[in-house]
PDB file of N, CA and C in Angstrom:
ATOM      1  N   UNK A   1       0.831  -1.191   0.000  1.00  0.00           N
ATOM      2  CA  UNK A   1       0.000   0.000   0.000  1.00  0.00           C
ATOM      3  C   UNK A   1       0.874   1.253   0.000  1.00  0.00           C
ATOM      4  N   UNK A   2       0.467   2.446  -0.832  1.00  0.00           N
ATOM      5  CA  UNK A   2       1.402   3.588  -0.761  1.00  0.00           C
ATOM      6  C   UNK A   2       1.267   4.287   0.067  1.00  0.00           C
ATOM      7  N   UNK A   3       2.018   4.835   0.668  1.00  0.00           N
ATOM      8  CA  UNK A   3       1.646   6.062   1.851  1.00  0.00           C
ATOM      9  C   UNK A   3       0.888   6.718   1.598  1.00  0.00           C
ATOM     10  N   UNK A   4      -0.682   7.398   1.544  1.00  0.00           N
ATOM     11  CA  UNK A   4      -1.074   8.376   1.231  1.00  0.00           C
ATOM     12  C   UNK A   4      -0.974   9.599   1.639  1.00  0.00           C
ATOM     13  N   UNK A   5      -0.542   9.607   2.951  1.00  0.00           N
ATOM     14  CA  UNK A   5      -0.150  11.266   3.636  1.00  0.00           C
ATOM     15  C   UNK A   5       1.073  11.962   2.527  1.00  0.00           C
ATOM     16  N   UNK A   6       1.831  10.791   1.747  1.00  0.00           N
ATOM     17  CA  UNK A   6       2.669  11.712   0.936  1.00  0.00           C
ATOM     18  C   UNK A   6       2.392  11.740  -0.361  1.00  0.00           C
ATOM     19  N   UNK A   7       1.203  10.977  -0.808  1.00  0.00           N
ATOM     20  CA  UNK A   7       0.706  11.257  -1.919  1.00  0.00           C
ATOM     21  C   UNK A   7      -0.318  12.519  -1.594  1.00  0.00           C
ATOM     22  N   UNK A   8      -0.939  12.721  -0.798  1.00  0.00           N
ATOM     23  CA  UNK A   8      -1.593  13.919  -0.506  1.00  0.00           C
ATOM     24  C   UNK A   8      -1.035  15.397  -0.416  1.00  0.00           C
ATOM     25  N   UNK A   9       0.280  15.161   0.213  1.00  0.00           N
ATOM     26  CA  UNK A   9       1.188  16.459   0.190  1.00  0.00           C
ATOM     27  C   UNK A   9       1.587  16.511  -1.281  1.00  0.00           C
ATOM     28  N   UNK A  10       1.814  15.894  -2.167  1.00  0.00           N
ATOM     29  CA  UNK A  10       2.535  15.992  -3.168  1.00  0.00           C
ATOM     30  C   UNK A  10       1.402  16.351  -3.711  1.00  0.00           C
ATOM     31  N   UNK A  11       0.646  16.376  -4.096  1.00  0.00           N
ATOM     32  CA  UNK A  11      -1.063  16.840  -4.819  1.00  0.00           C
ATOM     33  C   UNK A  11      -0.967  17.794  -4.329  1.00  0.00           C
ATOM     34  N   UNK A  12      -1.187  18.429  -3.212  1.00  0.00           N
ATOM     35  CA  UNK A  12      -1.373  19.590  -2.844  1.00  0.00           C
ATOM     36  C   UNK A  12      -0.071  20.658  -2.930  1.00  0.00           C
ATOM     37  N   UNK A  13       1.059  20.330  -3.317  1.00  0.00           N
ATOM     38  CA  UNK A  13       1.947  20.769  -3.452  1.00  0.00           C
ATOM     39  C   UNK A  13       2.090  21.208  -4.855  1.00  0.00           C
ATOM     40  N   UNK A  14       1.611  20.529  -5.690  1.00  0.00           N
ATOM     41  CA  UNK A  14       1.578  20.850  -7.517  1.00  0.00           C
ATOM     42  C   UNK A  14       0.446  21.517  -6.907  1.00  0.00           C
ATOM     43  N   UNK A  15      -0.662  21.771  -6.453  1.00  0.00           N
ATOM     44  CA  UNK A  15      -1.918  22.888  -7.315  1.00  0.00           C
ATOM     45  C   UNK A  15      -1.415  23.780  -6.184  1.00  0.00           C
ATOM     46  N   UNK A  16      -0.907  23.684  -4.920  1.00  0.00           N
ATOM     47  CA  UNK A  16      -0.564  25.199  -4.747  1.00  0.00           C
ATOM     48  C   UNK A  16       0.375  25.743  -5.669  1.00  0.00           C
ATOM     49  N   UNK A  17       1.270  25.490  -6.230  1.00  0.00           N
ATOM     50  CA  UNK A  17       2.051  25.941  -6.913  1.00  0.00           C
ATOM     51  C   UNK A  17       1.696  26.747  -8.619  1.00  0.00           C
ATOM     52  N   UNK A  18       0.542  25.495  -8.794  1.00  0.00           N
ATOM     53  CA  UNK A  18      -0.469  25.812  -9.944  1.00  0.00           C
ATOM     54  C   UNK A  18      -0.984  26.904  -9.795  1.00  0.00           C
ATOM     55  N   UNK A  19      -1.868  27.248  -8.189  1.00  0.00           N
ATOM     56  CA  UNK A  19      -2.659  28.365  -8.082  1.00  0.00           C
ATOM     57  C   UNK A  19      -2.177  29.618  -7.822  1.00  0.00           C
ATOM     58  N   UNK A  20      -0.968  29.590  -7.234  1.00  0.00           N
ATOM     59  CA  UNK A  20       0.346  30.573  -6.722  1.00  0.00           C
ATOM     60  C   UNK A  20       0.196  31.687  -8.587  1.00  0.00           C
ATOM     61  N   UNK A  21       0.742  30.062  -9.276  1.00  0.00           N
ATOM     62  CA  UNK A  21       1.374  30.739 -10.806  1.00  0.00           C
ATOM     63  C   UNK A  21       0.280  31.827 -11.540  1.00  0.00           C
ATOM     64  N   UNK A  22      -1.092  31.066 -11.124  1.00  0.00           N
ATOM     65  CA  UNK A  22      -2.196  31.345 -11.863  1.00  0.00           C
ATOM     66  C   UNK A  22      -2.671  32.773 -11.171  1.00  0.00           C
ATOM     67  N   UNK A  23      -2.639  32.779 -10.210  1.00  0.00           N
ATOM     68  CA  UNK A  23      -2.847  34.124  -9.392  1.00  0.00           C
ATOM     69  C   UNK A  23      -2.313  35.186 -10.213  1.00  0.00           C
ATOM     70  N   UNK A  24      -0.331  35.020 -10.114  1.00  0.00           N
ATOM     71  CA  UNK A  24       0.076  35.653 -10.641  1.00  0.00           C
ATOM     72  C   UNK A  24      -0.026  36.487 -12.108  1.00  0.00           C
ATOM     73  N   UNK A  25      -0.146  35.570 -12.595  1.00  0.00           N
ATOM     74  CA  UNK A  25      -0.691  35.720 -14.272  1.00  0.00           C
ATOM     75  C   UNK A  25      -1.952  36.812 -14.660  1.00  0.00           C
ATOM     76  N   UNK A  26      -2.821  36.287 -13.929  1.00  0.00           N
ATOM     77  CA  UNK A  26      -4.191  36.935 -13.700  1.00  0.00           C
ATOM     78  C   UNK A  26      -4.213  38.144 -12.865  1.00  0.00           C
ATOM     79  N   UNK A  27      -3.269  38.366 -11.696  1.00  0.00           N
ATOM     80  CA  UNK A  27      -3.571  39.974 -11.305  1.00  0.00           C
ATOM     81  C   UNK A  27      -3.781  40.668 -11.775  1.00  0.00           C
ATOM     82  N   UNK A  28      -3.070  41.528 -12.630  1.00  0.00           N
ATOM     83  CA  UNK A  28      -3.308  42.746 -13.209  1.00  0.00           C
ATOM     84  C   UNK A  28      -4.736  42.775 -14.307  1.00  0.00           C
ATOM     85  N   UNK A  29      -5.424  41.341 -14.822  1.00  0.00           N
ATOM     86  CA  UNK A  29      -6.460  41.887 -15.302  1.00  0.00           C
ATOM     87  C   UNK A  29      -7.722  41.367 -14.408  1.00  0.00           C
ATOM     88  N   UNK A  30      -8.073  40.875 -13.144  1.00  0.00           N
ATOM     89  CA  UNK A  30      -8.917  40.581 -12.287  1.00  0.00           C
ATOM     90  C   UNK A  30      -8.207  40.146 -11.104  1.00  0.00           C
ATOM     91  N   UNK A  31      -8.052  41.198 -10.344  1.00  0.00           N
ATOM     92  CA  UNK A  31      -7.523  41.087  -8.700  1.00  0.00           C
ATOM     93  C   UNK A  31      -8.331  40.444  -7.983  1.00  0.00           C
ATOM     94  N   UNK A  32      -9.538  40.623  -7.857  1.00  0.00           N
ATOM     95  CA  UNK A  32     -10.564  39.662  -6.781  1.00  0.00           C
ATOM     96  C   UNK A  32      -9.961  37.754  -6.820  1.00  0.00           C
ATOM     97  N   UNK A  33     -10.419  37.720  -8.258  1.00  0.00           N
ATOM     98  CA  UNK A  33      -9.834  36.455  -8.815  1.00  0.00           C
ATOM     99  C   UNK A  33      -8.946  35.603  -8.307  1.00  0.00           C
ATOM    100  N   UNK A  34      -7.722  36.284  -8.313  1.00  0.00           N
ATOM    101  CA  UNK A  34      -6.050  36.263  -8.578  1.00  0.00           C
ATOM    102  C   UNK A  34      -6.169  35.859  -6.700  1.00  0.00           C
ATOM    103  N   UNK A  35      -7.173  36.811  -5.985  1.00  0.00           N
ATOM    104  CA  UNK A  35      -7.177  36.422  -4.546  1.00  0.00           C
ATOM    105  C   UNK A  35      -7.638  35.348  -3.824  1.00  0.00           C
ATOM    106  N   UNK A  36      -8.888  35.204  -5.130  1.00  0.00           N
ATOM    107  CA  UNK A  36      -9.032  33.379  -4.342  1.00  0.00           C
ATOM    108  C   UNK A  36      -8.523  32.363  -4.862  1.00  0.00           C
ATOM    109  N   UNK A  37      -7.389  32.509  -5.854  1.00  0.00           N
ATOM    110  CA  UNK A  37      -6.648  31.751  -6.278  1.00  0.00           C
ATOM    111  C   UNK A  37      -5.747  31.603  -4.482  1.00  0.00           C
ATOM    112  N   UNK A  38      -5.454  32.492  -4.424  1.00  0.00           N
ATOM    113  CA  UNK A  38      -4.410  32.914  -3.236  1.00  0.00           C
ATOM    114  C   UNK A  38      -5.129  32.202  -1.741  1.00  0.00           C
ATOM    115  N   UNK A  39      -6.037  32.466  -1.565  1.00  0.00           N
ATOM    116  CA  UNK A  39      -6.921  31.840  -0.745  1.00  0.00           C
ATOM    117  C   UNK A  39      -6.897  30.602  -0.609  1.00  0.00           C
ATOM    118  N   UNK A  40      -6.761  29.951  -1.868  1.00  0.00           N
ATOM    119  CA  UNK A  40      -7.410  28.173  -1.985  1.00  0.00           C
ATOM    120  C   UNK A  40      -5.721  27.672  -1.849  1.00  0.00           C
ATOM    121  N   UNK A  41      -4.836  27.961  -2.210  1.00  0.00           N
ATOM    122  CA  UNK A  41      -3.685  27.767  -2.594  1.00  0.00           C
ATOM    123  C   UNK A  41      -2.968  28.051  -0.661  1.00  0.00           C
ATOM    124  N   UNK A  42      -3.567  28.722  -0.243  1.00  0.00           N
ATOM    125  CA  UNK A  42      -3.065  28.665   1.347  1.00  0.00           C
ATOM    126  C   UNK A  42      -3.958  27.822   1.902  1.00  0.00           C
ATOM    127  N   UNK A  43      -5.162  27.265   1.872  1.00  0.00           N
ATOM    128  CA  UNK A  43      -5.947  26.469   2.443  1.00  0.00           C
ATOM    129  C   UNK A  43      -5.437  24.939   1.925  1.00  0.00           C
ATOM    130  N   UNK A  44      -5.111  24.903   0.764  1.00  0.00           N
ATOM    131  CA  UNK A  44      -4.099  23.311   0.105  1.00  0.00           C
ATOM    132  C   UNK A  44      -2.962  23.189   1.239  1.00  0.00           C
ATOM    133  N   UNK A  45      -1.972  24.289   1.470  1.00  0.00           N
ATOM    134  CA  UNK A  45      -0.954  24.501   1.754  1.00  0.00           C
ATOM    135  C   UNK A  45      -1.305  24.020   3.521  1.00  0.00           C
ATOM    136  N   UNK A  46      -2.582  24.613   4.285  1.00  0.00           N
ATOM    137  CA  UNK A  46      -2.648  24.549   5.624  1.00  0.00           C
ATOM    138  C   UNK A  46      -3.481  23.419   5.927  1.00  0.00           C
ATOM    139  N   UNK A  47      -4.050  22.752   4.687  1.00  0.00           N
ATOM    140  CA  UNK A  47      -4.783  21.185   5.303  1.00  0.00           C
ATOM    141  C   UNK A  47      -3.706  20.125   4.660  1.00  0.00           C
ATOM    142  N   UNK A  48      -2.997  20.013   4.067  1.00  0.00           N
ATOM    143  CA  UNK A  48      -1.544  19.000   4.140  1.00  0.00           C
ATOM    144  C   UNK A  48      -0.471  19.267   4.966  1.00  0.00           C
ATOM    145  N   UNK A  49      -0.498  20.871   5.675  1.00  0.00           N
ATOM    146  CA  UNK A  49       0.476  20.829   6.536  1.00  0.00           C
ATOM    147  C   UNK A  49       1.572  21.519   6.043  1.00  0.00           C
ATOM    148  N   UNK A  50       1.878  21.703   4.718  1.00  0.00           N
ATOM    149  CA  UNK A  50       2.837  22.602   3.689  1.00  0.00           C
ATOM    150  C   UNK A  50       3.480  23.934   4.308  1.00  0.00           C
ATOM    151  N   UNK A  51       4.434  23.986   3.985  1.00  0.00           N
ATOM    152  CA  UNK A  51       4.561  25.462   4.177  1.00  0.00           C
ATOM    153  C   UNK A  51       4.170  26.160   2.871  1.00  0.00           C
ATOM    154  N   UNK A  52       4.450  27.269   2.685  1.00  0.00           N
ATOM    155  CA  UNK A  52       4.007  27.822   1.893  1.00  0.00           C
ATOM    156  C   UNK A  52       5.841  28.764   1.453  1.00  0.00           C
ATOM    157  N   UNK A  53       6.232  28.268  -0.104  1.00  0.00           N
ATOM    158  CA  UNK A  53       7.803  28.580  -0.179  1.00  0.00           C
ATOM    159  C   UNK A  53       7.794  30.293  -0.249  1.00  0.00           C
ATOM    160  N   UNK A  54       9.160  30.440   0.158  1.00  0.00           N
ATOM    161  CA  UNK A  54       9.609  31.717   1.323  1.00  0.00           C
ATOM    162  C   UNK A  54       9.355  32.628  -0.668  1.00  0.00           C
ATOM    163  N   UNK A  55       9.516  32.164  -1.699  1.00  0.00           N
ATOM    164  CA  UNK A  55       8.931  33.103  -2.772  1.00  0.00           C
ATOM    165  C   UNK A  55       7.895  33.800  -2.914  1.00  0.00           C
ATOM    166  N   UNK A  56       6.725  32.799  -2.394  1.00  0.00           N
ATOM    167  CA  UNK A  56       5.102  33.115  -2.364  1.00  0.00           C
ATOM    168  C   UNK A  56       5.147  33.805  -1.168  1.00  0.00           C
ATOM    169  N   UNK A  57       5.792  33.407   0.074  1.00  0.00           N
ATOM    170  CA  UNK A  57       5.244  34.418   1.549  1.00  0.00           C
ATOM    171  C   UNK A  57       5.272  35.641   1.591  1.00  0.00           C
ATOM    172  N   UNK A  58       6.581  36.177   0.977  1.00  0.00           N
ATOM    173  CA  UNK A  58       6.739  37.708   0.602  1.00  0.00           C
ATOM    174  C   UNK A  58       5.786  38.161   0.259  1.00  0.00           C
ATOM    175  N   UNK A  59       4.618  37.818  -0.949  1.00  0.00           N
ATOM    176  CA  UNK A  59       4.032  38.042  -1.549  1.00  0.00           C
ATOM    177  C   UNK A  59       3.033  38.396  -1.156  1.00  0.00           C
ATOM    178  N   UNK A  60       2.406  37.631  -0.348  1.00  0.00           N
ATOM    179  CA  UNK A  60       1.477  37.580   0.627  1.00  0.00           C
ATOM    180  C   UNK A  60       1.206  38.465   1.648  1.00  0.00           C
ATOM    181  N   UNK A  61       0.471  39.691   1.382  1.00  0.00           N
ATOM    182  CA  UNK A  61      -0.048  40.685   2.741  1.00  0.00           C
ATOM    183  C   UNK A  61      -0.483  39.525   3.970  1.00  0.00           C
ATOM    184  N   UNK A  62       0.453  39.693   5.278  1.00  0.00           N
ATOM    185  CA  UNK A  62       0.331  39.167   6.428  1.00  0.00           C
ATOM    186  C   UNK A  62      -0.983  40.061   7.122  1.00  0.00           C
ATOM    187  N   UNK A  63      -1.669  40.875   6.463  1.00  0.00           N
ATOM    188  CA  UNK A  63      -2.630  41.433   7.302  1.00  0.00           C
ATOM    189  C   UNK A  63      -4.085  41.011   6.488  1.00  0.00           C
ATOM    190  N   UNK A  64      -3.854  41.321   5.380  1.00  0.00           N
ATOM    191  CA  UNK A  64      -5.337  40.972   4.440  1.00  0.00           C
ATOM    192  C   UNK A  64      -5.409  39.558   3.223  1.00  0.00           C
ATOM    193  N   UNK A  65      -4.249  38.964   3.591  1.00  0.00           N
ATOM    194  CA  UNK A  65      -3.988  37.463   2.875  1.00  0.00           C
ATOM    195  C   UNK A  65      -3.855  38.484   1.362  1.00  0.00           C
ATOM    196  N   UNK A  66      -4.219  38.494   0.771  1.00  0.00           N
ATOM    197  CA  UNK A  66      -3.698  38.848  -1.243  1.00  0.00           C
ATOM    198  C   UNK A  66      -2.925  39.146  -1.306  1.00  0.00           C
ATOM    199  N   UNK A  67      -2.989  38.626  -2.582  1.00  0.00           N
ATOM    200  CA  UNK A  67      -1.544  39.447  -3.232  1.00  0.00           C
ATOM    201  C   UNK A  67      -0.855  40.587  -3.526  1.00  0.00           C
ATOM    202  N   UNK A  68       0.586  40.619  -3.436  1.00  0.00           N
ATOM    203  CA  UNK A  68       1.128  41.905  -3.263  1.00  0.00           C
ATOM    204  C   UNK A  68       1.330  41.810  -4.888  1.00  0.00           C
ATOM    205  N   UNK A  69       1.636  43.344  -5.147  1.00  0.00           N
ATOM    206  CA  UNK A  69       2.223  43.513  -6.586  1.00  0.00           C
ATOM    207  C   UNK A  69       2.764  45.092  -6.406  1.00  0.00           C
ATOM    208  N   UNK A  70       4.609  45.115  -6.314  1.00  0.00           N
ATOM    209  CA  UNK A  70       4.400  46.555  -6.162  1.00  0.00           C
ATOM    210  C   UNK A  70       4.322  47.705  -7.388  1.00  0.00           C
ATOM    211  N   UNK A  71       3.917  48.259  -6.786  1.00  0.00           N
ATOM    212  CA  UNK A  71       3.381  49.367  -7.339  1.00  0.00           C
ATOM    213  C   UNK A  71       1.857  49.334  -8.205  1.00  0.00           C
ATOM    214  N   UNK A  72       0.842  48.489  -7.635  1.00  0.00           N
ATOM    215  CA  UNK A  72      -0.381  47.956  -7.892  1.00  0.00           C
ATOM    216  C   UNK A  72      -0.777  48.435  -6.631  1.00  0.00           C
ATOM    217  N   UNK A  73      -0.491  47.750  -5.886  1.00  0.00           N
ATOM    218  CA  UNK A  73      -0.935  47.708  -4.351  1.00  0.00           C
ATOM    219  C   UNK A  73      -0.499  46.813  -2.945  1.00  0.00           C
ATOM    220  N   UNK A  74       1.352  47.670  -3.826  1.00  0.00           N
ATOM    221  CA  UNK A  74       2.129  47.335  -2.461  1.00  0.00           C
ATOM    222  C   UNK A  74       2.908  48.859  -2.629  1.00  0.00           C
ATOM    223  N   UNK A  75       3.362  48.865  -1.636  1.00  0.00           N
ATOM    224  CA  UNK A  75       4.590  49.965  -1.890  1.00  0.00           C
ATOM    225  C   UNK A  75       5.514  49.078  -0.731  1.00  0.00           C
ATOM    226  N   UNK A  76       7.311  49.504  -1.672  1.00  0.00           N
ATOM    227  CA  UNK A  76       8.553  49.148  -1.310  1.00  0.00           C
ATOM    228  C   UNK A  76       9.281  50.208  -1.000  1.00  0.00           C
ATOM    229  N   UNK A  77       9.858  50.423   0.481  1.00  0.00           N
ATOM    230  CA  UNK A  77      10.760  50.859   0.738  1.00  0.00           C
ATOM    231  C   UNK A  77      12.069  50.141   1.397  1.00  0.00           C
ATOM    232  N   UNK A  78      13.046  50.962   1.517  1.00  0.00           N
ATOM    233  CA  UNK A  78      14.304  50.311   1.649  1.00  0.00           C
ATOM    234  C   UNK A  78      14.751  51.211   2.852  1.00  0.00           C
ATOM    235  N   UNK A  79      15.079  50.831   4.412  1.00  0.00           N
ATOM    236  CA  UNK A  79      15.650  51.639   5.199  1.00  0.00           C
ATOM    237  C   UNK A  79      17.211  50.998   5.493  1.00  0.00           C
ATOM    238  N   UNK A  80      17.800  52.023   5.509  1.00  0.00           N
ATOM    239  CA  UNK A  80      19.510  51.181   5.849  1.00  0.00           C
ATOM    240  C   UNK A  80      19.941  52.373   6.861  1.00  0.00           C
ATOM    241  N   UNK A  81      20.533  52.067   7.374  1.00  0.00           N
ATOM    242  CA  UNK A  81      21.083  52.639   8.839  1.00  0.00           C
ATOM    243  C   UNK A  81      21.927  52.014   8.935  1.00  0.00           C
ATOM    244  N   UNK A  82      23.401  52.803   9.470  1.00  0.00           N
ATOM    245  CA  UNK A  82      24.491  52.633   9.819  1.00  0.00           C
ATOM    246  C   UNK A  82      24.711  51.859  11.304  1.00  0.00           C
ATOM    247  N   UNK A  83      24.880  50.651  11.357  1.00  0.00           N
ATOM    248  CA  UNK A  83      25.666  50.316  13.031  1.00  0.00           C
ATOM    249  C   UNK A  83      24.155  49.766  13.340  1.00  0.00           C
ATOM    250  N   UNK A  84      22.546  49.792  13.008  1.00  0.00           N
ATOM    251  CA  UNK A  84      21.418  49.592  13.386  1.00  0.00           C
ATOM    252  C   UNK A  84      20.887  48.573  12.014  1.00  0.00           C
ATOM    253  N   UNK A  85      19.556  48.135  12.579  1.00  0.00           N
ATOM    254  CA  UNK A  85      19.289  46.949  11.648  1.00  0.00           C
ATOM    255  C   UNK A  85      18.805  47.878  10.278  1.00  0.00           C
ATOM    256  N   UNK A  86      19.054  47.584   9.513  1.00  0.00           N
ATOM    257  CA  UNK A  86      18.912  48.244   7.974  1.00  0.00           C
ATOM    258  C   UNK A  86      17.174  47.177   7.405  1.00  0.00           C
ATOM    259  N   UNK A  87      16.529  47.385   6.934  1.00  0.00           N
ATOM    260  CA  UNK A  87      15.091  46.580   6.601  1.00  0.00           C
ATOM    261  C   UNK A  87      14.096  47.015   4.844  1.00  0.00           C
ATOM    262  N   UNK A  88      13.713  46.246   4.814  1.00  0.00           N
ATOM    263  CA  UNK A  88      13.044  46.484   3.731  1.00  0.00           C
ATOM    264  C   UNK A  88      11.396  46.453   4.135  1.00  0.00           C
ATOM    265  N   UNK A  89      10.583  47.671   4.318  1.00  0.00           N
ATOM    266  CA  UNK A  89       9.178  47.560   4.604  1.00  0.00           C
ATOM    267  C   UNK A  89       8.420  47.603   3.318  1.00  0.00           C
ATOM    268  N   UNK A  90       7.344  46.590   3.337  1.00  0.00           N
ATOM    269  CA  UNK A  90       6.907  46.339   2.350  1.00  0.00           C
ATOM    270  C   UNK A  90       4.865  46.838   3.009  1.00  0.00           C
ATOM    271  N   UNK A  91       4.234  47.819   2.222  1.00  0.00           N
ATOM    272  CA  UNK A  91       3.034  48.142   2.746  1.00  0.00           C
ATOM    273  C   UNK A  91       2.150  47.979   2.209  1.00  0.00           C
ATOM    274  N   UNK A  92       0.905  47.365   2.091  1.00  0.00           N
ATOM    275  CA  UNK A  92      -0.093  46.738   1.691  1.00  0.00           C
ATOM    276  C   UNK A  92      -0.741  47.980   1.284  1.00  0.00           C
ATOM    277  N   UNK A  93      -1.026  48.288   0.269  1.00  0.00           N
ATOM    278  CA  UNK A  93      -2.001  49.199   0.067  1.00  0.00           C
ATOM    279  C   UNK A  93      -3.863  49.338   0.083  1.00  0.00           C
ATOM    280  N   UNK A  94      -4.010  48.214   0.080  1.00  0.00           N
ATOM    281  CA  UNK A  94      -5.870  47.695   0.629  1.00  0.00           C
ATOM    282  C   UNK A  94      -5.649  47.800   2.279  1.00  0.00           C
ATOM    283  N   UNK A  95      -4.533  47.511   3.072  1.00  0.00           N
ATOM    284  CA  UNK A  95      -5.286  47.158   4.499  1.00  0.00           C
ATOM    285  C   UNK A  95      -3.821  47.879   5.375  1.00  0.00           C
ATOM    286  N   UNK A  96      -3.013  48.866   4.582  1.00  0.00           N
ATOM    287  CA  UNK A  96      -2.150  49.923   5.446  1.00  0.00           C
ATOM    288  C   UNK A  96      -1.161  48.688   6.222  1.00  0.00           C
ATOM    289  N   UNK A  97      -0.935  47.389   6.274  1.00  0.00           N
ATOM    290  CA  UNK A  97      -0.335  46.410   6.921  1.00  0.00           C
ATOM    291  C   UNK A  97       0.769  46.855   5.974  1.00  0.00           C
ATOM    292  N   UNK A  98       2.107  47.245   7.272  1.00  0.00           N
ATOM    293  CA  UNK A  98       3.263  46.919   7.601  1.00  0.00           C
ATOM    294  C   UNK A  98       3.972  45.691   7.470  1.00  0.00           C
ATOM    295  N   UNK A  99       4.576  45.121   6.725  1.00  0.00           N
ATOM    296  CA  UNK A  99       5.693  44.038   7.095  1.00  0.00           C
ATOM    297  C   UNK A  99       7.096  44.469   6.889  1.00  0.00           C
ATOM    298  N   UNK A 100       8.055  44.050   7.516  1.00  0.00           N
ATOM    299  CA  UNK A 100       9.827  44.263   7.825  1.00  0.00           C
ATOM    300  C   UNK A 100      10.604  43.481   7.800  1.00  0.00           C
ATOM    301  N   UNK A 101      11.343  43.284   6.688  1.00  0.00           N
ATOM    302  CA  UNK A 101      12.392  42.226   6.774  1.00  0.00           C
ATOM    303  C   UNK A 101      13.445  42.466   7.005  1.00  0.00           C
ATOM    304  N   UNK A 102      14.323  42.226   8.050  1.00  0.00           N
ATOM    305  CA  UNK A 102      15.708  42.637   8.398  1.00  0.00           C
ATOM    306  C   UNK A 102      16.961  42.068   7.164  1.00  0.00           C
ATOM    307  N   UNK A 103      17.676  42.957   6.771  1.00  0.00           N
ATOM    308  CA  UNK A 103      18.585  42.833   6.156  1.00  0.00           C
ATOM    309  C   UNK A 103      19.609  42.683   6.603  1.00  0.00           C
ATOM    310  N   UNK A 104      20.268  41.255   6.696  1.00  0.00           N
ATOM    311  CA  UNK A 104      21.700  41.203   7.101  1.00  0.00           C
ATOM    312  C   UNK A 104      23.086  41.316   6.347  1.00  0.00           C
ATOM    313  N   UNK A 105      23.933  41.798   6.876  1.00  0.00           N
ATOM    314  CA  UNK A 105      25.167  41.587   6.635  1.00  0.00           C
ATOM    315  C   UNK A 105      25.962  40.342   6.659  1.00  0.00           C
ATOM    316  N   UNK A 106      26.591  40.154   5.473  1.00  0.00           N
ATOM    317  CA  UNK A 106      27.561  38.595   5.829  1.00  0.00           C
ATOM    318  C   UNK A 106      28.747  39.572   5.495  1.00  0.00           C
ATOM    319  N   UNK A 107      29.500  38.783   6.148  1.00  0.00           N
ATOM    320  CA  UNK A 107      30.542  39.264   6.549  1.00  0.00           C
ATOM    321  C   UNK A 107      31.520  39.852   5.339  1.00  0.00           C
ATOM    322  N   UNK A 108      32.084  41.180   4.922  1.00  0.00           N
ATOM    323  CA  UNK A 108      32.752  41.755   3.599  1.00  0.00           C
ATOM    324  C   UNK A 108      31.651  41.665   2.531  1.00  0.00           C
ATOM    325  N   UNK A 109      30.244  41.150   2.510  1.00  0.00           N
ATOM    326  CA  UNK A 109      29.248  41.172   1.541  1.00  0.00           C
ATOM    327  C   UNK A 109      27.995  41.600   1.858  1.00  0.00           C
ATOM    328  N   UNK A 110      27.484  42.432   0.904  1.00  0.00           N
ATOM    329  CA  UNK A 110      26.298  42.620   0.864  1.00  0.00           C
ATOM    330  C   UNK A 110      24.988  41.776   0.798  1.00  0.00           C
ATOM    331  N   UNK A 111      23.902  41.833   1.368  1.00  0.00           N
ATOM    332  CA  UNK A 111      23.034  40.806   0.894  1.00  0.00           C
ATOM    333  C   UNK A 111      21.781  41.227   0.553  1.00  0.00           C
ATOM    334  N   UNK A 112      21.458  40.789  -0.986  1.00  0.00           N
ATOM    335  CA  UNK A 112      20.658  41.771  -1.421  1.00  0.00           C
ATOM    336  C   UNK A 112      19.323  41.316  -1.237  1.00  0.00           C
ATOM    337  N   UNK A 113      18.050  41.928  -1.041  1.00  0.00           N
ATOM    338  CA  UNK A 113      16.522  41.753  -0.883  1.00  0.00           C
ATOM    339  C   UNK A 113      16.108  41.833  -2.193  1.00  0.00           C
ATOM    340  N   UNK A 114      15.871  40.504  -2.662  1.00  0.00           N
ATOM    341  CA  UNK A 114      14.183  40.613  -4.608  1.00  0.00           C
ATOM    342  C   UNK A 114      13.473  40.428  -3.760  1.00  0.00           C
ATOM    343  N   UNK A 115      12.314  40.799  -4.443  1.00  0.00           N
ATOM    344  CA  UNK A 115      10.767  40.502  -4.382  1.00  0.00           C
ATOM    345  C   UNK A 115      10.605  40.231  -5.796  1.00  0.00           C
ATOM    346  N   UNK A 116      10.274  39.009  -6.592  1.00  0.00           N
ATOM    347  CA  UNK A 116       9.686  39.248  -7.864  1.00  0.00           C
ATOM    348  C   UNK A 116       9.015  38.820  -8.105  1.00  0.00           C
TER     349      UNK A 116
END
């Protein structure tokens, strides 16, 4: 008999990925859409147990679940400070939600922040 708990993750792992892509594609000409793509694709992701890959989380307003797209309805800024944590705030433009990602230093290198 095959395991099914990992045939189940693996199913749910192709259509989140399916619905992730499809979201994407579709924003800019039906946003509602593109969101319950986003919706169903975190509900795959939270009834197999999945994480959801650190590409798509960015993406993801932590305050109103949809999708980000900047300059649609995200805005990107970049704070760097000397000797203090330097961050990239990323702001939801539907629901004013704040998120901050600390930017580290490796050691003699820079380390750069995409969103794409």
């Amino acid at each position: 008999m095959p395991n099914f708990k990992k045939i189940v993750k693996k199913l749910a792992k192709s259509r989140m990925y399916y619905l992730f892509n499809l979201a994407n594609e579709i924003f800019h000409e039906n946003k509602e859409l593109a969101n319950i793509y986003i919706d169903l694709a975190r509900k795959y992701a939270k009834r197999a147990r999945l994480k959801i890959p650190k590409n798509w989380h960015g993406r993801i307003c932590h305050g109103c679940k949809t999708l980000l797209s900047p300059g649609k309805n995200a805005r990107i800024r970049m704070q760097s400070r000397k000797g203090k944590a330097s961050h990239v705030s990323i702001t939801c433009l539907d629901c004013n939600h704040i998120t901050r990602y600390n930017i580290k230093k490796k050691s003699g290198q820079n380390k750069n922040f995409t969103l794409k």
